[in-house]
Protein backbone atom coordinates (compact mmCIF):
# COMPACT_ATOMS: atom_id res chain seq x y z
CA UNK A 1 -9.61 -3.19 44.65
CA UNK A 2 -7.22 -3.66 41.83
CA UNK A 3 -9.11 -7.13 40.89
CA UNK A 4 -12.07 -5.15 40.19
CA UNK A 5 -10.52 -2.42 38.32
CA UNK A 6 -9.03 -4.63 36.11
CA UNK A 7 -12.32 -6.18 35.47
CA UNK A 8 -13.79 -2.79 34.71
CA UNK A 9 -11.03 -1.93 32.42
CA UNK A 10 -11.64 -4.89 30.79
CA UNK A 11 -15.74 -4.38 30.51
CA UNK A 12 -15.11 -0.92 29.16
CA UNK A 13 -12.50 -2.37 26.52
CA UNK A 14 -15.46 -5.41 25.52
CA UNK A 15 -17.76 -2.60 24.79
CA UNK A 16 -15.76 -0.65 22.84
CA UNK A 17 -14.68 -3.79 21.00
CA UNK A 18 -18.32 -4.39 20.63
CA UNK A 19 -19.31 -1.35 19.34
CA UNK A 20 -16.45 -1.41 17.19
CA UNK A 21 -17.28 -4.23 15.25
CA UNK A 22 -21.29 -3.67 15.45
CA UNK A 23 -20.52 -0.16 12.70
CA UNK A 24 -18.28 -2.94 11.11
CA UNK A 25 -20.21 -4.80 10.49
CA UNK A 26 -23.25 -2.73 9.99
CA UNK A 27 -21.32 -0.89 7.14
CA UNK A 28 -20.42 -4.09 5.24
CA UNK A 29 -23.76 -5.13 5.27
CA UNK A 30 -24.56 -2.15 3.78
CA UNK A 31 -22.26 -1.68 1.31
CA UNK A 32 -23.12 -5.12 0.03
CA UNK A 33 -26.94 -5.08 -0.43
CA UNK A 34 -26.66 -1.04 -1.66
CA UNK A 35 -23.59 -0.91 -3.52
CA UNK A 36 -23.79 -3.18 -6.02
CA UNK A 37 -27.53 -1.99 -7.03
CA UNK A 38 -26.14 0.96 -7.65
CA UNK A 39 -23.24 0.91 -9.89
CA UNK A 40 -25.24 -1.41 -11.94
CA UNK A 41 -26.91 1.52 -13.64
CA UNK A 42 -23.54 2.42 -14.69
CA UNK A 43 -22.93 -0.96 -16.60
CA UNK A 44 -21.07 -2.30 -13.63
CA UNK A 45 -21.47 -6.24 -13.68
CA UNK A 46 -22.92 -7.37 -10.37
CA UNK A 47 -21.42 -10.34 -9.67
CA UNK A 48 -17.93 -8.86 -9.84
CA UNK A 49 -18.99 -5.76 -8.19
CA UNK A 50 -20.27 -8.05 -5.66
CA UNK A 51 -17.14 -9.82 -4.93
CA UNK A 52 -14.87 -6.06 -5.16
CA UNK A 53 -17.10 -4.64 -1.95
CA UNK A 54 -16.91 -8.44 -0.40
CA UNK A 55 -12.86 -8.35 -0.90
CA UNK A 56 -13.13 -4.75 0.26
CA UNK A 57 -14.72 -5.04 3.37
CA UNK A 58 -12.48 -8.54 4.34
CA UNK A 59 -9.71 -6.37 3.90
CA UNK A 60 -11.14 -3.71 6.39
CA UNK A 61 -11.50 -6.16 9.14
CA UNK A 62 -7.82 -5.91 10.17
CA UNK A 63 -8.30 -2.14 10.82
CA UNK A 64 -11.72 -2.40 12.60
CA UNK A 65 -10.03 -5.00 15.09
CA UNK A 66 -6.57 -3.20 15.38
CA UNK A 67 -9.10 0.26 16.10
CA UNK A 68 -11.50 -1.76 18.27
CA UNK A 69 -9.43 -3.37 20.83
CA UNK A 70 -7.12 -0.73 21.17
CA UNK A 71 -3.94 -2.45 20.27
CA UNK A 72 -0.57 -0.57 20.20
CA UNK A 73 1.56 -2.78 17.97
CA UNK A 74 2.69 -2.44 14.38
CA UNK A 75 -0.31 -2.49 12.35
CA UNK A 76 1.25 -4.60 9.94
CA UNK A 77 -1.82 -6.77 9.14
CA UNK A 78 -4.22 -3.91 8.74
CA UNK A 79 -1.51 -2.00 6.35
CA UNK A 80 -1.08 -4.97 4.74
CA UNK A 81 -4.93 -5.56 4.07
CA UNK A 82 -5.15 -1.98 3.10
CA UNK A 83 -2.50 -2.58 0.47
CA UNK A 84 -3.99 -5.60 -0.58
CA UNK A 85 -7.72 -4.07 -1.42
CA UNK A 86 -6.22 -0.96 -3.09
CA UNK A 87 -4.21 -3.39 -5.35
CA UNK A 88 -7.07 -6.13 -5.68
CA UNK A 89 -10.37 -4.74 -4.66
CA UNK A 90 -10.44 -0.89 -5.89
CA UNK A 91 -9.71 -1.97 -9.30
CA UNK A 92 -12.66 -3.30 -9.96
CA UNK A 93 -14.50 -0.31 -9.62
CA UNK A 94 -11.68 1.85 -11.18
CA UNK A 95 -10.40 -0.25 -14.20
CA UNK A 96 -11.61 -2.00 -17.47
CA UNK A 97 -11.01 -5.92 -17.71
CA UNK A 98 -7.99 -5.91 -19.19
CA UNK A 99 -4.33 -6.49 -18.58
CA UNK A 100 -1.10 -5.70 -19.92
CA UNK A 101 0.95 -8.04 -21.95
CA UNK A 102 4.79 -7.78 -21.11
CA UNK A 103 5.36 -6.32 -24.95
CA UNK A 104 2.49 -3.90 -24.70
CA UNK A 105 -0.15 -5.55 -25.52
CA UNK A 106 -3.73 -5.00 -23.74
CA UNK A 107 -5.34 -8.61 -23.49
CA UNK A 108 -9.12 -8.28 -22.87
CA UNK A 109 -10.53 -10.26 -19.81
CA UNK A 110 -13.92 -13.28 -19.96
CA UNK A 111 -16.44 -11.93 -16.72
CA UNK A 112 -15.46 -15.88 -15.52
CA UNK A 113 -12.13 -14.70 -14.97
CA UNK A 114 -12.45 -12.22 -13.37
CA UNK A 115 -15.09 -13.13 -11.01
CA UNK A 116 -12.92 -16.54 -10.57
CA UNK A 117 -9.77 -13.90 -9.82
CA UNK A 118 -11.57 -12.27 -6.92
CA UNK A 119 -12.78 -15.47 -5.61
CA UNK A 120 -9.20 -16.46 -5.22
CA UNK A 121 -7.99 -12.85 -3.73
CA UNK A 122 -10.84 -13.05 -1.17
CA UNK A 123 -10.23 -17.22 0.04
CA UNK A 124 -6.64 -15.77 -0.16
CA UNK A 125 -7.05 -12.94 2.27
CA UNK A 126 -9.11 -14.87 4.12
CA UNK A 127 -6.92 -17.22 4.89
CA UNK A 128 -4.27 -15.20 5.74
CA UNK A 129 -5.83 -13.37 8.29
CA UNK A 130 -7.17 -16.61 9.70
CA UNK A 131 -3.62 -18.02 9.95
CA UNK A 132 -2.13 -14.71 11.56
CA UNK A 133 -4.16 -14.11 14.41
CA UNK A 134 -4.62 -17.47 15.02
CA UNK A 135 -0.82 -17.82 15.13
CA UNK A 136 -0.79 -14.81 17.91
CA UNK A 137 -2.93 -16.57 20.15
CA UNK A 138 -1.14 -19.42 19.90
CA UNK A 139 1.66 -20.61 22.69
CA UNK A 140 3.89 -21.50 19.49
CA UNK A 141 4.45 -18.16 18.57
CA UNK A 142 6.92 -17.87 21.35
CA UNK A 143 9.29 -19.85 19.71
CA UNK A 144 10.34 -17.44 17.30
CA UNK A 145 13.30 -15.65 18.31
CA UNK A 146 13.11 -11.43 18.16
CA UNK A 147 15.70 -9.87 16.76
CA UNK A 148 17.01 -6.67 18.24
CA UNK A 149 19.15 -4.05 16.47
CA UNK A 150 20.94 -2.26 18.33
CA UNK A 151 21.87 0.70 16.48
CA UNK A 152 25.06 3.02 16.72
CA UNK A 153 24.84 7.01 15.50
CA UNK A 154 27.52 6.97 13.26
CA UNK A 155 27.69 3.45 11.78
CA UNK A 156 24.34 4.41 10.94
CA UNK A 157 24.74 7.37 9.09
CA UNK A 158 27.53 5.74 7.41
CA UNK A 159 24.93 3.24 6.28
CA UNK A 160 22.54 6.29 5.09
CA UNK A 161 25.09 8.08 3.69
CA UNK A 162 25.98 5.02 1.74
CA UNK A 163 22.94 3.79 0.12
CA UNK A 164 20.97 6.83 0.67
CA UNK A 165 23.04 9.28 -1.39
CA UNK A 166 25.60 6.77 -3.50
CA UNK A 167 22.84 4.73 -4.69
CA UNK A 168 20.10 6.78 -5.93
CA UNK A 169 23.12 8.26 -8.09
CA UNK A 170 23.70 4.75 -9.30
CA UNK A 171 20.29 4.42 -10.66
CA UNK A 172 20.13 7.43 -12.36
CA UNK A 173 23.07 7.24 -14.29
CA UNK A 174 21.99 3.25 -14.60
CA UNK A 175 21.70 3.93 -18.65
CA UNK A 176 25.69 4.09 -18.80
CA UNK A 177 25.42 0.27 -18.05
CA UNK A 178 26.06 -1.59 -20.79
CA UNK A 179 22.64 -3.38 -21.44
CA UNK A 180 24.01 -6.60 -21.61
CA UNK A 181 25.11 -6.25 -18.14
CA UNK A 182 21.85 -5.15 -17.14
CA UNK A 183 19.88 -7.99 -17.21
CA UNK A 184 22.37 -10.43 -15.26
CA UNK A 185 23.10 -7.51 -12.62
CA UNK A 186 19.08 -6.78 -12.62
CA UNK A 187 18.90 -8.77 -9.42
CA UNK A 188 21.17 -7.10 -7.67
CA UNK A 189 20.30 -3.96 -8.30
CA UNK A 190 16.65 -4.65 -7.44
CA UNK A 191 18.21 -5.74 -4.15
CA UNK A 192 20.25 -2.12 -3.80
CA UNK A 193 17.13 -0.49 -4.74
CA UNK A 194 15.18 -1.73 -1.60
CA UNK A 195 18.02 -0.90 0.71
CA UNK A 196 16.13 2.81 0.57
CA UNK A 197 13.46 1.61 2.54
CA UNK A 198 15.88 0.66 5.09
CA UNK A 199 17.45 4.32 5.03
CA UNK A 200 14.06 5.36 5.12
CA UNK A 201 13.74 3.67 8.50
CA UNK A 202 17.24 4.79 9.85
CA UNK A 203 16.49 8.57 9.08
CA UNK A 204 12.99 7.92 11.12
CA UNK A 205 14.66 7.01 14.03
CA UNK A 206 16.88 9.62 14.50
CA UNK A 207 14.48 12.42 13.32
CA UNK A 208 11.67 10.59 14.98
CA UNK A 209 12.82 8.29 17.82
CA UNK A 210 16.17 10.46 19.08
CA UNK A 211 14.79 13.80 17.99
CA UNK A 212 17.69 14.76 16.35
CA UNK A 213 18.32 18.07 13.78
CA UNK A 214 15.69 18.86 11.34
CA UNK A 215 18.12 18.38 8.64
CA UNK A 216 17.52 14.50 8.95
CA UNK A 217 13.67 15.34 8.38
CA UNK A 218 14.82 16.99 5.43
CA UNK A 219 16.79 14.43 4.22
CA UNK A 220 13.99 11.71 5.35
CA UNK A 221 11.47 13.21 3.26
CA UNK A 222 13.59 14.48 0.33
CA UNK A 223 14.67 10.59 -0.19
CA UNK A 224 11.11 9.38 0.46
CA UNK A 225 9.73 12.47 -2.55
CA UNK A 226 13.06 10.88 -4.89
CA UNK A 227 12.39 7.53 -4.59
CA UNK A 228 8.45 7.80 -5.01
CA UNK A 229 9.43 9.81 -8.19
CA UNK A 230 11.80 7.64 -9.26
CA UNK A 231 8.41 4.84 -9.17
CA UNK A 232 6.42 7.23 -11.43
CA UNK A 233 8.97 7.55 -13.86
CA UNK A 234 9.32 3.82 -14.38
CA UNK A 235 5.68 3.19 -14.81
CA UNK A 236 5.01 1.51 -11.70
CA UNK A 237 2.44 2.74 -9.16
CA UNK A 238 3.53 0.26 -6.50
CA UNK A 239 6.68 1.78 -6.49
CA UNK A 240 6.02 5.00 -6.41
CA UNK A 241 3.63 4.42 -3.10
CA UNK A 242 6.07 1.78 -1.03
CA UNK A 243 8.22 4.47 0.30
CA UNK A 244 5.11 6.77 1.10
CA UNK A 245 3.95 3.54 3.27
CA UNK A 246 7.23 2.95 4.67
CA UNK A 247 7.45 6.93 6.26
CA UNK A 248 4.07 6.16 7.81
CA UNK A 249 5.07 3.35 9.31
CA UNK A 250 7.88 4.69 11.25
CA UNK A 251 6.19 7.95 12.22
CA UNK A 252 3.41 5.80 13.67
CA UNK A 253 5.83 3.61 15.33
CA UNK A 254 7.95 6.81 17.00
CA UNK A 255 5.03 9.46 17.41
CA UNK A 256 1.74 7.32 17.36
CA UNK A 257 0.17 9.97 15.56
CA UNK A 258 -0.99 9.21 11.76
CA UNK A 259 -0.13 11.60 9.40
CA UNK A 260 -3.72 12.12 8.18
CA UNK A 261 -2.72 15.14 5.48
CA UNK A 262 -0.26 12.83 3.51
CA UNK A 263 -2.53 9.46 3.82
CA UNK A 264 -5.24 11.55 2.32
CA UNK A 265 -3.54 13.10 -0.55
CA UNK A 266 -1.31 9.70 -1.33
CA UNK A 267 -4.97 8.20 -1.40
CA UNK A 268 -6.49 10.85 -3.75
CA UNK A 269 -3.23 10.42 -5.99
CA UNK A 270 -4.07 6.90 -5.97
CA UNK A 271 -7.78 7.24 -7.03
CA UNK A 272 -6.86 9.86 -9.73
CA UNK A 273 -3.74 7.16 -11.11
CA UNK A 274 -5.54 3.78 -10.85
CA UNK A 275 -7.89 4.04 -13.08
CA UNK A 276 -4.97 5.15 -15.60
CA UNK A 277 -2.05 2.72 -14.43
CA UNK A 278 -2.32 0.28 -17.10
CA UNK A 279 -2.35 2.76 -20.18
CA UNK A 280 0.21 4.80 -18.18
CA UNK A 281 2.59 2.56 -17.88
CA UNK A 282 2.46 0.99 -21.75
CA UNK A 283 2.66 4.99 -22.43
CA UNK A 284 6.15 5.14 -20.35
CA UNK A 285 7.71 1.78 -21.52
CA UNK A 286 6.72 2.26 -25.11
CA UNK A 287 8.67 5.53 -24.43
CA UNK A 288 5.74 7.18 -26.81
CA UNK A 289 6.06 10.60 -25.20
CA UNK A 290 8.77 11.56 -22.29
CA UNK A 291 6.51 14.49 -20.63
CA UNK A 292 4.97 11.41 -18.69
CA UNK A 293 3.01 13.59 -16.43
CA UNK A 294 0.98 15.63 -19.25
CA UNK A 295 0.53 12.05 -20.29
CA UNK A 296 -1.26 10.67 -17.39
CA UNK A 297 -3.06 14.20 -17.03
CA UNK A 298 -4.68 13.82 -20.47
CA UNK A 299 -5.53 10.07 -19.91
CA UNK A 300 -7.54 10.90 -16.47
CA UNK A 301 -8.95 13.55 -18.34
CA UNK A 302 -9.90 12.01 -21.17
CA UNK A 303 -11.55 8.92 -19.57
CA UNK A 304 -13.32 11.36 -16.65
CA UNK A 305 -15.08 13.27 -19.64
CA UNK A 306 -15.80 9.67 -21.36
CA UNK A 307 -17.31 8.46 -18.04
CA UNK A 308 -19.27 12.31 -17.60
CA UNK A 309 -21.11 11.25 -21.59
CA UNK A 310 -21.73 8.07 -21.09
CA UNK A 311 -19.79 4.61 -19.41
């Protein structure tokens, strides 16, 4: 009796997975043969538009599989993926061919390098994924020891209290540093700086795994809104969205529900800064104008209403 229900688990979990994968791969074909026909009329080249929905839908595949056969894992391969189009694969659609020089500069891009750029992102991905799931089916991956952390109450708030309060006070006053200490110590405070990701993981277990007070989901998000600030202000979008992505990871991993309010408006505020990053952050370095959000405002703007008259 339990032989067959195990094989009609299994039959109902192959259809799914089959399904799954059939609007998978039904979409990608889809977006490949329609999408680049159509942003051609807007002066889109269609080669490299092309290769963007090809990256694009390579990076999807994660999620599709992760959705399809049900797993209940970390999705770190399909977050990953997802990370990895919005940094290679939206741009194409979003930004000019150009990139910024470390001293400002805007250095205009040949169509051969780009389109030789997104050939190397999608072999790259490709590869990747190849090597990861073939490395979970595989008997070696037992021999990798599992670490696990046992964690204590109050050594960990210690910890938060720590890095999560001490440090973000470091690296606001970080201008008293004499500057030329701050290019030796740059390492090491780069180093401090990711220890609020950890905190950021500490503060979701106890507001998430031990259901502790609220006022640790007060303090979880108020560091997660500082830090992701703190990324704006420097110029860097990454920044900015790495602590967003580390709170969904460890509400997914204590609740298994995805926050789909915040994904949706990080991934508006994404589309809206994207197209903008490059200018944005030559804007804040250059230090032309310290009201950095009218800045960004009037950029969007200005390039929506340039789009609106003509590409």
């Amino acid at each position: 009796m339990s032989m067959a229900m195990r094989q009609d688990e299994q039959s109902r979990r192959g259809k799914r997975f089959s399904q799954a994968m059939k609007v998978y791969l039904g979409g990608s074909v889809v977006l490949l043969l329609i999408g680049p026909l159509i942003l051609v009329d807007f002066d889109y080249s269609w080669l490299q538009t092309f290769l963007g929905v090809l990256l694009f839908c390579v990076c999807l595949y994660p999620c599709a599989r992760y959705y399809s056969r049900r797993e209940t894992g970390l999705p770190t391969m399909p977050v990953f993926c997802l990370a990895y189009a919005l940094q290679f694969a939206f741009p194409v659609f979003s930004n000019e061919d150009t990139f910024l020089m470390l001293g400002g500069d805007v250095k205009y891009l040949d169509s051969q390098d780009v389109v030789a750029a997104l050939l190397l992102a999608i072999i790259g991905i490709i590869a990747l994924q190849l090597g990861y799931y073939f490395f979970l089916r595989s008997r070696h991956r037992q021999a990798i020891p599992v670490a696990h952390l046992q964690l204590k109450k109050s050594k960990a708030l210690i910890y938060c209290i720590a890095v999560g309060i001490i440090l973000p006070l470091l690296f606001t006053f970080k201008g008293l540093i004499p500057e030329d200490f701050q290019q030796p110590l740059s390492s090491l405070l780069r180093l401090l700086q990711t220890q609020v990701l950890v905190v950021i993981g500490i503060l979701g277990w106890l507001y998430y795994g031990r259901k502790e007070s609220k006022f640790y989901g007060l303090w979880l998000y108020g560091l997660v809104l500082i830090a992701s600030m703190r990324g704006i202000s420097s110029g860097a979008l990454e920044e900015a969205l790495v602590p967003i992505g580390a709170l969904f990871v460890v509400k997914w991993l204590y609740t298994r529900r995805v926050p789909l309010t915040p994904i949706i408006a990080t991934a508006l505020l994404v589309v809206f800064l994207s197209p903008v990053k490059s200018d944005y952050r030559e804007k804040v370095w250059l230090g032309e104008d310290p009201d950095q959000l009218s800045i960004t405002v009037s950029i969007q703007a200005g390039k929506i209403s340039a789009w609106r008259t003509g590409r």
